[in-house]
C-alpha atoms as a PDB file:
ATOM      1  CA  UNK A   1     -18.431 -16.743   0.411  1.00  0.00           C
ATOM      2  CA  UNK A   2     -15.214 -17.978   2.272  1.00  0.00           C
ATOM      3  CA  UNK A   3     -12.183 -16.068   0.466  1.00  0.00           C
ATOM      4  CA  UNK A   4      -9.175 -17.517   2.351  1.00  0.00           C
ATOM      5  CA  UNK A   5      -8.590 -21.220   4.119  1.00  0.00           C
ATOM      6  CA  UNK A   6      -7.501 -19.077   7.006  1.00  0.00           C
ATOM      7  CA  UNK A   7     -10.021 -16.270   7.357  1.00  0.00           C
ATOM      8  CA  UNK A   8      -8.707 -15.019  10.554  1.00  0.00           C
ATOM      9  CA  UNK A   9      -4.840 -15.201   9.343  1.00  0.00           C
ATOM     10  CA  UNK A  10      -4.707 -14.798   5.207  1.00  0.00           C
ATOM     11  CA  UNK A  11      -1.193 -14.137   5.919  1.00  0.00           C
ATOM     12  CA  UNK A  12      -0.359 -17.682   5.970  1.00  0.00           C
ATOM     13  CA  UNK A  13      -1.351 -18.175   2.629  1.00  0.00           C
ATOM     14  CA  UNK A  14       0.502 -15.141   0.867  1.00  0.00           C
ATOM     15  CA  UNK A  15       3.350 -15.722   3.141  1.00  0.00           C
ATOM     16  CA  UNK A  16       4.769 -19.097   0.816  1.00  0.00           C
ATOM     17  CA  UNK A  17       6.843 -19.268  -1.897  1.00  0.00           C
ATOM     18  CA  UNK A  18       3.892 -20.523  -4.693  1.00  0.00           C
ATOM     19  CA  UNK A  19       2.219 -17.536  -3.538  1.00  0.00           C
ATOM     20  CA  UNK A  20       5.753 -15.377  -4.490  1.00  0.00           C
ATOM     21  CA  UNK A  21       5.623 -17.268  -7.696  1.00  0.00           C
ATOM     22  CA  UNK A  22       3.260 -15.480  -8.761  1.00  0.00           C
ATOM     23  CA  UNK A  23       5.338 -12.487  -8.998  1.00  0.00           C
ATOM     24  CA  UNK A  24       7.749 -14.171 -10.809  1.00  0.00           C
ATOM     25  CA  UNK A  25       9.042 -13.456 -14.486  1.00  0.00           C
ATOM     26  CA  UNK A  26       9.188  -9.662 -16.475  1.00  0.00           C
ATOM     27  CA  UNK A  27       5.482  -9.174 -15.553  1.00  0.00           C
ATOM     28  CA  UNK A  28       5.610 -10.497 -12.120  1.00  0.00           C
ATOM     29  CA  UNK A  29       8.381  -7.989 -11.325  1.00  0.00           C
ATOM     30  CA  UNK A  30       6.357  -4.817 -13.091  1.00  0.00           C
ATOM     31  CA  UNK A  31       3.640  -5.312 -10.212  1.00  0.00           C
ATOM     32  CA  UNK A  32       6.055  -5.268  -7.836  1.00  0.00           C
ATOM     33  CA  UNK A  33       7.764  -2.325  -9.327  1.00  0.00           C
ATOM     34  CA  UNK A  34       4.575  -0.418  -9.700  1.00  0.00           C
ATOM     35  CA  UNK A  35       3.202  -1.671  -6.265  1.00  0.00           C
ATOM     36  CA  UNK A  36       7.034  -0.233  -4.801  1.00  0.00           C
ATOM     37  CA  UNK A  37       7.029   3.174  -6.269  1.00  0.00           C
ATOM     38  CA  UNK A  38       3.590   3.969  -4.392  1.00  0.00           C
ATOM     39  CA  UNK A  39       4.514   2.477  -1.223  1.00  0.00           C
ATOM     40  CA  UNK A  40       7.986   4.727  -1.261  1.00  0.00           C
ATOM     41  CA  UNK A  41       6.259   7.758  -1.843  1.00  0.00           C
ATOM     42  CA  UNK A  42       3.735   7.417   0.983  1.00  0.00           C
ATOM     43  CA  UNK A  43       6.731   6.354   3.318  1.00  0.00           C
ATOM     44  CA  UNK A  44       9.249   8.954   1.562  1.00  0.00           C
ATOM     45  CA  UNK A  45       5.988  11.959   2.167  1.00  0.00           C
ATOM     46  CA  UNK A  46       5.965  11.184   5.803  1.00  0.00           C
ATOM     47  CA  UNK A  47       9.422  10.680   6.331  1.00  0.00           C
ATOM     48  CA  UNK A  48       9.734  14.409   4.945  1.00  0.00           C
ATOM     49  CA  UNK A  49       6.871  15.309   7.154  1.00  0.00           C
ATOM     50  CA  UNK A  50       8.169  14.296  10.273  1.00  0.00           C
ATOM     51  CA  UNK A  51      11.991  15.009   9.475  1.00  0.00           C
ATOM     52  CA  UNK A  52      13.582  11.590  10.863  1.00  0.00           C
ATOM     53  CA  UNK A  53      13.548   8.236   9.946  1.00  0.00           C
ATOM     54  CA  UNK A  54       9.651   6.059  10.512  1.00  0.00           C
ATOM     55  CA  UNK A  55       8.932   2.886  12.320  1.00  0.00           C
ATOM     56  CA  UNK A  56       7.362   0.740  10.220  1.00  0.00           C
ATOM     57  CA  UNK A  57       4.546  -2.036  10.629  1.00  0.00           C
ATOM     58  CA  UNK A  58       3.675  -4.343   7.853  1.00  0.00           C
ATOM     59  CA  UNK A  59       0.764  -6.238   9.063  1.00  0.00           C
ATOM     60  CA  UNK A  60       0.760  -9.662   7.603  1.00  0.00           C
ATOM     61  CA  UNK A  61       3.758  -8.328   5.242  1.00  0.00           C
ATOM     62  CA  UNK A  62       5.407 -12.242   5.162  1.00  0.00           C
ATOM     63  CA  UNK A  63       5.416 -12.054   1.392  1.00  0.00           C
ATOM     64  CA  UNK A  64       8.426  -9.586   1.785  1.00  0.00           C
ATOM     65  CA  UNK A  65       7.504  -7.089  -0.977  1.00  0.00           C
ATOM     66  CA  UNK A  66       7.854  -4.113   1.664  1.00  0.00           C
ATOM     67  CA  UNK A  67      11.128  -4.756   2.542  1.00  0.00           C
ATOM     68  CA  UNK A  68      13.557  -3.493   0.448  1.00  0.00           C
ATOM     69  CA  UNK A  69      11.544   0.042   0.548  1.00  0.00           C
ATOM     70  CA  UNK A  70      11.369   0.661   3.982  1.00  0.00           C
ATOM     71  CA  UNK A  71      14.583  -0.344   4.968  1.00  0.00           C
ATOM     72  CA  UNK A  72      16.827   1.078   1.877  1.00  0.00           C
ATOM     73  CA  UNK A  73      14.993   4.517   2.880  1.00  0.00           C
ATOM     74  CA  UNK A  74      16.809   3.954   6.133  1.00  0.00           C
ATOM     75  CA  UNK A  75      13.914   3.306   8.470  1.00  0.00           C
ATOM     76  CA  UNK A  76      13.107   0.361  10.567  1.00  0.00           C
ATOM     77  CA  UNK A  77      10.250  -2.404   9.905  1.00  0.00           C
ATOM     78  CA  UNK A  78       8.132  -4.728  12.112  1.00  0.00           C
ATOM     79  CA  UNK A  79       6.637  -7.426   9.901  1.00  0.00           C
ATOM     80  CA  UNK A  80       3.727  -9.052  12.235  1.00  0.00           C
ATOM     81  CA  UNK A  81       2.709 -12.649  10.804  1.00  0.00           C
ATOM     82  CA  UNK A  82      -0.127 -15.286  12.288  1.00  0.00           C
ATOM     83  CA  UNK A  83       2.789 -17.743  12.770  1.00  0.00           C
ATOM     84  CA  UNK A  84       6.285 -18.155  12.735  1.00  0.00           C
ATOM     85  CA  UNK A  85       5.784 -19.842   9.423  1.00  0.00           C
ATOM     86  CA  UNK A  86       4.959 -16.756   7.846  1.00  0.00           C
ATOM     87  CA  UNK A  87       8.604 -15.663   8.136  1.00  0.00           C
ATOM     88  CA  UNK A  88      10.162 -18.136   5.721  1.00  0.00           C
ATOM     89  CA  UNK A  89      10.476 -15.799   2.554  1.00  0.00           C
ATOM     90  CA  UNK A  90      11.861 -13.110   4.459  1.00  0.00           C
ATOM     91  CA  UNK A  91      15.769 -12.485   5.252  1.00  0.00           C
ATOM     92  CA  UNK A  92      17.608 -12.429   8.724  1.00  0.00           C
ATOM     93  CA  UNK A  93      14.608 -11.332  11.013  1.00  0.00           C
ATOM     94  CA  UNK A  94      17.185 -11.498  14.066  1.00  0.00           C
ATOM     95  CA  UNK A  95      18.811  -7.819  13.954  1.00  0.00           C
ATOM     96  CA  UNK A  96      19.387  -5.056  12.538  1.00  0.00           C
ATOM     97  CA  UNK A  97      15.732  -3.256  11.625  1.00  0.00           C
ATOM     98  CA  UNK A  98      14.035  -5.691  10.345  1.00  0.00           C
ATOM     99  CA  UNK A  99      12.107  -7.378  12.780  1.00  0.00           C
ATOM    100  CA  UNK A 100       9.663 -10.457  12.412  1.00  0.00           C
ATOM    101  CA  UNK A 101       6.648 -10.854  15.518  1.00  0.00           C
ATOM    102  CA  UNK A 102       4.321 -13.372  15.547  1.00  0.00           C
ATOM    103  CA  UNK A 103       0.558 -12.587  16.551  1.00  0.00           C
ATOM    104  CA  UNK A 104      -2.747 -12.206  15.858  1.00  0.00           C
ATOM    105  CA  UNK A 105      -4.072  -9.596  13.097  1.00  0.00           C
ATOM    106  CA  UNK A 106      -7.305  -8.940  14.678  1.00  0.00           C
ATOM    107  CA  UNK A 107      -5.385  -8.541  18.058  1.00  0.00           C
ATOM    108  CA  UNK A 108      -2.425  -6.796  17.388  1.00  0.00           C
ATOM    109  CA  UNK A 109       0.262  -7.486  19.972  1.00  0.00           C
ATOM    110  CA  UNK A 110       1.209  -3.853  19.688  1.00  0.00           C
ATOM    111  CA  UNK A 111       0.615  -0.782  22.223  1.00  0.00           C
ATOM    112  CA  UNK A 112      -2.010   2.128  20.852  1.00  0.00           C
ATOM    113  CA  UNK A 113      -0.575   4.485  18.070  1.00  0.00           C
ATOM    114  CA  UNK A 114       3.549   2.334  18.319  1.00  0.00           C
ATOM    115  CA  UNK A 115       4.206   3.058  14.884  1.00  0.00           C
ATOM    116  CA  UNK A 116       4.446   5.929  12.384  1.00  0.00           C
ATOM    117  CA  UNK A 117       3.133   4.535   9.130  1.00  0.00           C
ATOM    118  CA  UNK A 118       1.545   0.938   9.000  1.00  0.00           C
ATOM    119  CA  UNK A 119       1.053  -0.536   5.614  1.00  0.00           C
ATOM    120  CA  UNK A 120      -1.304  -3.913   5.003  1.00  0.00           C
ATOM    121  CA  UNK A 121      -1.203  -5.481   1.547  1.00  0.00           C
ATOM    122  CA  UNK A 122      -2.815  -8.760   0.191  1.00  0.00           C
ATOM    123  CA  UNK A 123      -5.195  -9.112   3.208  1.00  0.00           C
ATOM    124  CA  UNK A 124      -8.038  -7.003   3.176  1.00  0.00           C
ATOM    125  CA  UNK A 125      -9.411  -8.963   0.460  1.00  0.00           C
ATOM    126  CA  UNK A 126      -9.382 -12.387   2.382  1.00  0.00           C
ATOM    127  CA  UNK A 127      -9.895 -11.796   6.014  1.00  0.00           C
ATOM    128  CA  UNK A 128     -12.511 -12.518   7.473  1.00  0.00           C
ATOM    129  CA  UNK A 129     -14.034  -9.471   9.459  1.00  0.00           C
ATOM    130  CA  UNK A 130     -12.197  -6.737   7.342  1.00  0.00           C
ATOM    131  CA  UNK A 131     -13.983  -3.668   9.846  1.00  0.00           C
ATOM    132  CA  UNK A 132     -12.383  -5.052  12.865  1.00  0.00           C
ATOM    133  CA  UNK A 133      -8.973  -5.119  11.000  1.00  0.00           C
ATOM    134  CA  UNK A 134      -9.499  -1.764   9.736  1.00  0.00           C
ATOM    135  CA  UNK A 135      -9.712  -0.964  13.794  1.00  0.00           C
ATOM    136  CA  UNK A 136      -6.607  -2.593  14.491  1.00  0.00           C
ATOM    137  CA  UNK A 137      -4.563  -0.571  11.716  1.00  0.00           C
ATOM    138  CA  UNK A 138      -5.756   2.321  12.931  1.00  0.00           C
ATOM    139  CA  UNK A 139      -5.320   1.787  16.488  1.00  0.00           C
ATOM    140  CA  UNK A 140      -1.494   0.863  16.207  1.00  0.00           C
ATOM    141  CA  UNK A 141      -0.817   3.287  13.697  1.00  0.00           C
ATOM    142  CA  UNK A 142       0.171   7.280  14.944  1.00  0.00           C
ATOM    143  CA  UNK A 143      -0.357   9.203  11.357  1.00  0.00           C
ATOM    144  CA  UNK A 144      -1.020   6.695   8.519  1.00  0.00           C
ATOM    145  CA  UNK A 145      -1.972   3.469   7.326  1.00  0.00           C
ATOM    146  CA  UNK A 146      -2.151   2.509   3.416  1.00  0.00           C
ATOM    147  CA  UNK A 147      -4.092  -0.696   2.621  1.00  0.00           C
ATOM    148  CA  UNK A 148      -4.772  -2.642  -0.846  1.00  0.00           C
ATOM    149  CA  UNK A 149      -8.151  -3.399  -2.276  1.00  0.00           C
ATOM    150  CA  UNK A 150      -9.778  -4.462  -5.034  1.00  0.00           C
ATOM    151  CA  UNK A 151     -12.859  -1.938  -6.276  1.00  0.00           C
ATOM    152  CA  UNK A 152     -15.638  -3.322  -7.624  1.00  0.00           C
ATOM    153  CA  UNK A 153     -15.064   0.049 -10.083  1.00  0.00           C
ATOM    154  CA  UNK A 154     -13.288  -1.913 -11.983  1.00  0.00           C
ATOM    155  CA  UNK A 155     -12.640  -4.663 -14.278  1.00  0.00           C
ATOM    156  CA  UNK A 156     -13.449  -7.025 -11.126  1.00  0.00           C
ATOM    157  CA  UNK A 157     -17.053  -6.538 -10.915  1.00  0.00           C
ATOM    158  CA  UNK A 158     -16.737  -9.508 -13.967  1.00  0.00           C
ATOM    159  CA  UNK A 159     -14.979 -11.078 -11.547  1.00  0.00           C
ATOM    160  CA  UNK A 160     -17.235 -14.215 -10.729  1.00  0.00           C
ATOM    161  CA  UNK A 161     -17.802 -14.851 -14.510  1.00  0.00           C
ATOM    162  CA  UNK A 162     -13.371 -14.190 -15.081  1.00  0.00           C
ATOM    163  CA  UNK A 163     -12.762 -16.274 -12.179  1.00  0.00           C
ATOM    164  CA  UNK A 164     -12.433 -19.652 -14.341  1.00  0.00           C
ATOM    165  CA  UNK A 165     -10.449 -17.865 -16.597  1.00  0.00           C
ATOM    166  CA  UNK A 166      -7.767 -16.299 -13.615  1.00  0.00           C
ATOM    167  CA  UNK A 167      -7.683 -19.505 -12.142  1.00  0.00           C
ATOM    168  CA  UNK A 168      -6.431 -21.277 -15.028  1.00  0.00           C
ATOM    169  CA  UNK A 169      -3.894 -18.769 -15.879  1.00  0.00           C
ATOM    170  CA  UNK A 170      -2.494 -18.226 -11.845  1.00  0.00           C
ATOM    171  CA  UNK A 171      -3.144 -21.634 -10.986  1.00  0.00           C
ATOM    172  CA  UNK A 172      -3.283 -20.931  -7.299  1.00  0.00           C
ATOM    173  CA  UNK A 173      -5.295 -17.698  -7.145  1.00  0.00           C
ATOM    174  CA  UNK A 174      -7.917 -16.592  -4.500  1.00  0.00           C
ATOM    175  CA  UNK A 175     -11.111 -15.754  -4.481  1.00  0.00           C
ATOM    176  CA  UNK A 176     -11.649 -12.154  -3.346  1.00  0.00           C
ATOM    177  CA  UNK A 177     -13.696  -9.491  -1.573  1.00  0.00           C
ATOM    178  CA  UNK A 178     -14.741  -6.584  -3.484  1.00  0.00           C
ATOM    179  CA  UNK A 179     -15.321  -3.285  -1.801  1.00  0.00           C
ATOM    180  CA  UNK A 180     -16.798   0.304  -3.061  1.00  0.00           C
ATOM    181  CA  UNK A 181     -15.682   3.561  -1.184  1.00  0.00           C
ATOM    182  CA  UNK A 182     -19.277   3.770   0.179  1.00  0.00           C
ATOM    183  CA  UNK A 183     -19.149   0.543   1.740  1.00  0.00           C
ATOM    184  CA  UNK A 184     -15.797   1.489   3.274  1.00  0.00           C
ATOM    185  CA  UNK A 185     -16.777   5.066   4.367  1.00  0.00           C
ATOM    186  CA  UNK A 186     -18.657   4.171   7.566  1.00  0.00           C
ATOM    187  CA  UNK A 187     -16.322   1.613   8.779  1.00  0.00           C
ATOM    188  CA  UNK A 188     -12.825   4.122   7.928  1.00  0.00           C
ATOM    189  CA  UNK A 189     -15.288   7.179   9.797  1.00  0.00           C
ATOM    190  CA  UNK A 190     -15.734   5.100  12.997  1.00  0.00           C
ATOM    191  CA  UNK A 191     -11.912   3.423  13.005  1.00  0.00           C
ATOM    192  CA  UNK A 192     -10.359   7.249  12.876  1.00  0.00           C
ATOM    193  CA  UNK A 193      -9.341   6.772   9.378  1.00  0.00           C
ATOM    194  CA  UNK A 194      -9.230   9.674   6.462  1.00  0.00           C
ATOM    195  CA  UNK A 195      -8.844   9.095   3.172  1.00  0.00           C
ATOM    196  CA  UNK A 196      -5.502  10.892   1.768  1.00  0.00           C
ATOM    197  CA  UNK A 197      -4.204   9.561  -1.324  1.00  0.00           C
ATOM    198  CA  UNK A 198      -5.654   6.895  -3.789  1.00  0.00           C
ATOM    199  CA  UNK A 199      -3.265   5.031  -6.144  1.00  0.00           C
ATOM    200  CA  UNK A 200      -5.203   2.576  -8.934  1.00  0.00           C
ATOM    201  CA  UNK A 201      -2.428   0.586  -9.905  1.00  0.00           C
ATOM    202  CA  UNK A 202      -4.036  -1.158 -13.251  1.00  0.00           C
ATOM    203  CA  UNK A 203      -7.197  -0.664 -15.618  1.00  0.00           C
ATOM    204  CA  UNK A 204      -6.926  -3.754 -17.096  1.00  0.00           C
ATOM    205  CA  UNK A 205      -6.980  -7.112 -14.820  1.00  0.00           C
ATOM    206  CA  UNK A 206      -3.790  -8.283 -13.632  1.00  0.00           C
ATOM    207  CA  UNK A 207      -4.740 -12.156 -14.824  1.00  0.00           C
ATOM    208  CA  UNK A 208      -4.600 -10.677 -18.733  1.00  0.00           C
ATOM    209  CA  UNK A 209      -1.481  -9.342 -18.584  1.00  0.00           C
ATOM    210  CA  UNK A 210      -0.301 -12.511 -16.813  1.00  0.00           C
ATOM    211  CA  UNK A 211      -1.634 -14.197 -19.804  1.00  0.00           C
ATOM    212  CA  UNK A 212      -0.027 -11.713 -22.288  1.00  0.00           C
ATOM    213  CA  UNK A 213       3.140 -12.648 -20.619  1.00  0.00           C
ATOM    214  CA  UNK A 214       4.477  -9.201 -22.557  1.00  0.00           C
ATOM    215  CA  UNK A 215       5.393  -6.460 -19.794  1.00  0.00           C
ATOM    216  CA  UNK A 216       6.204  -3.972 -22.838  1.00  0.00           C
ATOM    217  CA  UNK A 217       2.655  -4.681 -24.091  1.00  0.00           C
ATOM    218  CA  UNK A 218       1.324  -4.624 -20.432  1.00  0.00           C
ATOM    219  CA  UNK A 219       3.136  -1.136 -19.911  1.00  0.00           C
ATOM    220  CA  UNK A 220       1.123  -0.068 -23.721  1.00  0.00           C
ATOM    221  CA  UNK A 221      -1.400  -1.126 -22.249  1.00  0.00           C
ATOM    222  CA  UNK A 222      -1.609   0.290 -19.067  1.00  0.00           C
ATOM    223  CA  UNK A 223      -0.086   3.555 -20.163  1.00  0.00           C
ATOM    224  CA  UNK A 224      -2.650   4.038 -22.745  1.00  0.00           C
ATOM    225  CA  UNK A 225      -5.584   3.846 -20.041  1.00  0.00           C
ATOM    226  CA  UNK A 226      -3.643   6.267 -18.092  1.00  0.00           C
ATOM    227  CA  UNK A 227      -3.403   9.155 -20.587  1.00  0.00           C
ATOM    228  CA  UNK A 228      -7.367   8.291 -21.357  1.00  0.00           C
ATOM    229  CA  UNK A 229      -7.599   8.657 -17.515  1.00  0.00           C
ATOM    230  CA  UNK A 230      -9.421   5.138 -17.596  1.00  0.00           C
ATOM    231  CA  UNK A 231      -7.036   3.989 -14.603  1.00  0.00           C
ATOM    232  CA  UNK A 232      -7.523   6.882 -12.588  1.00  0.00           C
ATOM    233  CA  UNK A 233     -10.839   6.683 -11.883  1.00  0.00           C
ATOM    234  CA  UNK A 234     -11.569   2.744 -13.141  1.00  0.00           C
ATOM    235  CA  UNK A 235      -8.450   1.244 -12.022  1.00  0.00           C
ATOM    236  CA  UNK A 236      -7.880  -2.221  -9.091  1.00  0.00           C
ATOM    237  CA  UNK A 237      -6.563  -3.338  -6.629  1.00  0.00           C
ATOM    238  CA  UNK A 238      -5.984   0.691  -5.251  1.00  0.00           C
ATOM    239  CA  UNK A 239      -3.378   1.432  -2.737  1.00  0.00           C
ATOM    240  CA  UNK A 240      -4.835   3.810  -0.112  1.00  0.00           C
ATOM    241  CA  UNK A 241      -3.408   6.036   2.021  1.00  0.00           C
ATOM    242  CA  UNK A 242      -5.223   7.291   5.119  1.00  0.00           C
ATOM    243  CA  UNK A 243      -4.418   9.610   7.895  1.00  0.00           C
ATOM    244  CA  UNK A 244      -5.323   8.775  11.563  1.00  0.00           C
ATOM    245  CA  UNK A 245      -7.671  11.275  12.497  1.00  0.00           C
ATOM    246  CA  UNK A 246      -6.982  10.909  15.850  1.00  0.00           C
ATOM    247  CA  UNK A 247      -3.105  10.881  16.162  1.00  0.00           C
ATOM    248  CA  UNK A 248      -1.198  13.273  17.846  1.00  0.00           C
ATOM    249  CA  UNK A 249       0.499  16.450  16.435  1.00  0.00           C
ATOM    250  CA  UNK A 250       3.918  15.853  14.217  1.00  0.00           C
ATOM    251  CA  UNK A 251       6.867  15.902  16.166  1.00  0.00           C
ATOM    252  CA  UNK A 252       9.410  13.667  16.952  1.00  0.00           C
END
């Protein structure tokens, strides 16, 4: 199944403004707030860790959601896109810490282990060989990468049957990979990735609360699978964080 026009750079689709219309509206903003509060606490944990500031990559981060978080903490961010393109949504790219490079995600243009923390949202799902970009996160990355995915123990192993239904209501929506943690283990084991923290973000799909167009019923919702514990151990996409098994000791 082909799950992105550009299998080898999905960037380039999540990198455009229809795509960041999807986050639009009350709703649209909840994900993002949810999405936010995870990705601060893995960068605020190893921030405390270390006791300094992090260098940042976002690999195929041109959709921009990272930004504010890494840089309000007061650390600096690389945001690597598959072409120069994939830089339109994001702000002044020219100085301060934010800094835009353009190159390939299977070939990072990076040295080994250049960056504390390197996060990669909205692209496992759609690229093409997912192990040998697993490889490449863990090879730039010194003590942690986080990743999204979408678990097939979930809501989403409907998702062929829903997929009529999600397109109609998100009009430009993507087909998707689905992975389980036992299809991931061997290809994490061999990359020098660890498993550390795992955030479910939702129980219920995203596309229904889209439709609901209610983020106080969506937060009912979603806070009622929560105290059931329905999210915890049902919920998609997950945020993971993993340690780099073969990184050096802490230190500065």
């Amino acid at each position: 199944m082909k799950f992105s026009e550009h299998p080898d750079a999905p960037d380039i689709e999540s990198s455009t403004q229809a795509y960041r219309n999807r986050f639009s509206g009350d709703v649209g903003a909840w994900f993002l707030e949810i999405q936010s509060d995870i990705t601060r606490e893995i960068v605020t944990s190893l921030s405390q860790r270390l006791g300094r500031p992090l260098k940042v990559l976002d690999a195929g981060g041109g959709h921009g959601q990272n930004v504010d978080v890494v840089l309000k903490g007061g650390h600096s961010l690389t945001i690597l896109g598959s072409n120069e393109n994939c830089s339109q949504l994001l702000p002044d790219v020219v100085s301060g810490e934010l800094k835009f490079v353009v190159g390939s995600l299977n070939s990072m243009p990076f040295d080994d282990a250049e960056f504390d923390l390197v996060l990669s949202y909205r692209i496992m799902a759609h690229i093409g060989d997912w192990r040998a970009y697993l490889r490449e996160l863990a090879r730039v990355s010194r003590y942690i990468v986080a990743i999204d995915y979408p678990t097939y123990r979930s809501f989403n192993f409907l998702s062929v049957l829903l997929y009529g239904f999600k397109k109609n209501i998100e009009k430009n929506t993507r087909e998707f990979r689905l992975f389980s943690e036992k299809e991931l283990r061997p290809a994490l084991q061999s990359s020098g990735l660890k498993p550390s923290k795992r955030y479910p973000q939702f129980f219920f799909p995203m596309a229904l609360h889209r439709a609901i167009q209610n983020v106080l019923i969506a937060k009912m919702l979603e806070g009622l699978s929560s105290s059931l514990l329905l999210r915890r151990f049902f919920g998609s996409p997950v945020i993971v964080s993993y340690d780099v098994t073969n990184s050096e000791s802490d230190g500065n």
